[in-house]
Protein backbone atom coordinates (compact mmCIF):
# COMPACT_ATOMS: atom_id res chain seq x y z
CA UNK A 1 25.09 144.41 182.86
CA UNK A 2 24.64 145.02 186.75
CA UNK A 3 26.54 141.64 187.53
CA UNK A 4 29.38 143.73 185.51
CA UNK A 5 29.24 146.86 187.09
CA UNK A 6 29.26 145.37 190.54
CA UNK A 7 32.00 143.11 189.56
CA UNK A 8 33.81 146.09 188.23
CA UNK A 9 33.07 148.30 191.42
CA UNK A 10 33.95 145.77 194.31
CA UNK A 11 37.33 145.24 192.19
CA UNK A 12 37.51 148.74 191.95
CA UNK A 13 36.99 149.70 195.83
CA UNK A 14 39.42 146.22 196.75
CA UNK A 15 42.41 147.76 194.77
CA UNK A 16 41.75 151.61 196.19
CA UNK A 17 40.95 150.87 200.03
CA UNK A 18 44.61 149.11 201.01
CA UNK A 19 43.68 145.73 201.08
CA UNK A 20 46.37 142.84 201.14
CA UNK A 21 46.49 139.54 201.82
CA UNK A 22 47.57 138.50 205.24
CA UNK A 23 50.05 135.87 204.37
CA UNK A 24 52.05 138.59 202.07
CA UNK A 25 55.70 137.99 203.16
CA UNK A 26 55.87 141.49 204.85
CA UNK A 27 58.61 142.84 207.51
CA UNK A 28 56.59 142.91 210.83
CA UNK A 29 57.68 146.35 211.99
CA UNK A 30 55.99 146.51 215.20
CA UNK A 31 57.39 143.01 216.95
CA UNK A 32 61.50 142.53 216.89
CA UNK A 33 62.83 139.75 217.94
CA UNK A 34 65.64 139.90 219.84
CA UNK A 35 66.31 136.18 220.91
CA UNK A 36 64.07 133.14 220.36
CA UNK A 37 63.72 130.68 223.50
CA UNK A 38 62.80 126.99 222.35
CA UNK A 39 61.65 124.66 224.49
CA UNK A 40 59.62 121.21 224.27
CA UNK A 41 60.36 119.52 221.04
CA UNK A 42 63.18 120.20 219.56
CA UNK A 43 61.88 119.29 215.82
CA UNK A 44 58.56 120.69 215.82
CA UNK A 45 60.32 123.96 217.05
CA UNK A 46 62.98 124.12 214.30
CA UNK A 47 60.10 123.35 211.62
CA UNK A 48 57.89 126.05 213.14
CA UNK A 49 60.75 128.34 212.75
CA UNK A 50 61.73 127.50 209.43
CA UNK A 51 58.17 127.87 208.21
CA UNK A 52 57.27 130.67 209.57
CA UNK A 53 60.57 132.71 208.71
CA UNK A 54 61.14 134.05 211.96
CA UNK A 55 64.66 135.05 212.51
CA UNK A 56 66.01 136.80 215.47
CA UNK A 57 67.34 140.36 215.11
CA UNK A 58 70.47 140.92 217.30
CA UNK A 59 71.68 144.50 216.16
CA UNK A 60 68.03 146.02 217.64
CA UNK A 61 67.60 147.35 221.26
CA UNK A 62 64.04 147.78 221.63
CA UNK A 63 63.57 143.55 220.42
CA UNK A 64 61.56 141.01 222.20
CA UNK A 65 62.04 137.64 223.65
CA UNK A 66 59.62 135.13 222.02
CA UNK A 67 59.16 131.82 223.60
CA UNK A 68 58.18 128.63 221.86
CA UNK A 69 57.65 125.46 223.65
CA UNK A 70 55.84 122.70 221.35
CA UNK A 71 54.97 119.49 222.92
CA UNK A 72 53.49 116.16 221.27
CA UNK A 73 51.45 113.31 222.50
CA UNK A 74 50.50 110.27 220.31
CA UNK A 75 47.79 108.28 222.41
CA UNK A 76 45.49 105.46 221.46
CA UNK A 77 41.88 106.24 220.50
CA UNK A 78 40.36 102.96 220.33
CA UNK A 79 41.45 98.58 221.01
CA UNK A 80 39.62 95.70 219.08
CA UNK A 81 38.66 92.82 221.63
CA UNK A 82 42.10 91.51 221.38
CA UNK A 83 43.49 94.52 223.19
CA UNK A 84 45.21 95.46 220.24
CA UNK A 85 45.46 99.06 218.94
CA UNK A 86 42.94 100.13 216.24
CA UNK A 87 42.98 103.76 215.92
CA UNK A 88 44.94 106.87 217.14
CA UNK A 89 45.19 110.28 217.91
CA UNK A 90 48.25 112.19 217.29
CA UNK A 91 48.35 115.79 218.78
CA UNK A 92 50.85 118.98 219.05
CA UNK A 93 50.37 122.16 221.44
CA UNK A 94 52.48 124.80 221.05
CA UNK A 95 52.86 127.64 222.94
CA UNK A 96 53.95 130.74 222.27
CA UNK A 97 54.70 134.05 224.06
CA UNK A 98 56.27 137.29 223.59
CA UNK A 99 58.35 139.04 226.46
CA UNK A 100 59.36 142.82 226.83
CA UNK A 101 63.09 141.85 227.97
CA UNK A 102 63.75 144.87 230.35
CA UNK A 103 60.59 144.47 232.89
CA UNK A 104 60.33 140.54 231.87
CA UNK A 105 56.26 141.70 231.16
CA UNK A 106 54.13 139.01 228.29
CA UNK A 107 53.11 141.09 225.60
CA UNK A 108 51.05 138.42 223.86
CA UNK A 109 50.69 134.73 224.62
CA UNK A 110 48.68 132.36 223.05
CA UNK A 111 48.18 128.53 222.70
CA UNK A 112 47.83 126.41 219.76
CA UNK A 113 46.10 123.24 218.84
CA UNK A 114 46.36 120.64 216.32
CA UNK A 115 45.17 116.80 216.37
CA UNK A 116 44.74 114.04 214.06
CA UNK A 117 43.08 110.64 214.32
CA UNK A 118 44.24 107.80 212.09
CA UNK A 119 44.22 103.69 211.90
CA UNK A 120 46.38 101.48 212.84
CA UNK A 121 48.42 99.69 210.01
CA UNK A 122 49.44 96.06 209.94
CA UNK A 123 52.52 97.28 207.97
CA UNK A 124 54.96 99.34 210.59
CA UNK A 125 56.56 100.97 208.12
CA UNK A 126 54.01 102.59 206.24
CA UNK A 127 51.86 103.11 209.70
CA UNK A 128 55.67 105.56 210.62
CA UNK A 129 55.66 106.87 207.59
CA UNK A 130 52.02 108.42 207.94
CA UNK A 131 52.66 109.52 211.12
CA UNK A 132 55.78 111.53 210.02
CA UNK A 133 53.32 113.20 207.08
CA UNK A 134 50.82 113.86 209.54
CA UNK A 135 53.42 115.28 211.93
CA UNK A 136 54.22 117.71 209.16
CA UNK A 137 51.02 118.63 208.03
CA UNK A 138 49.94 119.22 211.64
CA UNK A 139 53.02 121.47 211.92
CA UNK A 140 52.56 123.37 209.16
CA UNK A 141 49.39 124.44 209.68
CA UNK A 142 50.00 125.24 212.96
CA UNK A 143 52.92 127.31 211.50
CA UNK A 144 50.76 129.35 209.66
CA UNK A 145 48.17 130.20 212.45
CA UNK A 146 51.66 131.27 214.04
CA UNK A 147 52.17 133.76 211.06
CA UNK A 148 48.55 135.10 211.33
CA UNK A 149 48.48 135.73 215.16
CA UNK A 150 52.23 137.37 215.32
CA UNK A 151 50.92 139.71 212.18
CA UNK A 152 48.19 140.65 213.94
């Protein structure tokens, strides 16, 4: 009975005090962007983008300038006696910062980080094709830490 009426009161004081999700798809009123700088990578850029849903607003005159630049590094963690690569670390930073456009001031700026480690693969093929789904995943999780700092 009292595991009921708590259930029933937290459910109750959830739906009444305004709470929501923060990944709800939601128009970010306060930040406009005006025009979207990319720099770095050219494809971790567009997939940020397209993941995130920002668009750029061009009919707006108070709108901000947001600057991405997204850089990867694949580097070798460890070599058998042989010399040979048997593990490695795949990483991508992205940076991103908001400018006011008429005093060219940051309003927020922030760096992100994302690494993997993997083995090597005797088959080449399969050893690009993980590296492509770990690109992705790395991206898209980066992505969404994008979504939750610019909502905040």
């Amino acid at each position: 009975m009292i595991k009921k009426l708590f259930l029933f009161s937290a459910l109750l004081l959830l739906v009444n005090c305004g709470y929501e999700s923060v990944y709800v798809k939601k128009d970010n009123s306060l930040i406009k962007i005006g025009k979207i700088n990319l720099k770095g990578d050219k494809k971790i850029n567009r997939k940020i983008l397209s993941s995130s849903g920002i668009k750029e607003t061009s009919n707006i005159t108070n709108s901000y300038l947001l600057v991405l630049n997204s850089k990867k590094n694949k580097e070798i963690v460890s070599k058998n006696s042989a010399g040979n690569a048997t593990s490695y670390k795949i990483s991508i930073n992205v940076d991103i910062s908001i400018i006011d456009p008429i005093d060219g001031k940051i309003i927020k700026s922030k760096m992100f980080s994302s690494s993997f480690t993997y083995n090597n693969n005797e088959n080449k093929f399969q050893l690009s094709q993980d590296e492509k789904n770990i690109l992705n995943n790395l991206i898209e999780s980066t992505s969404k830490k994008v979504v939750f700092y610019l909502s905040l």
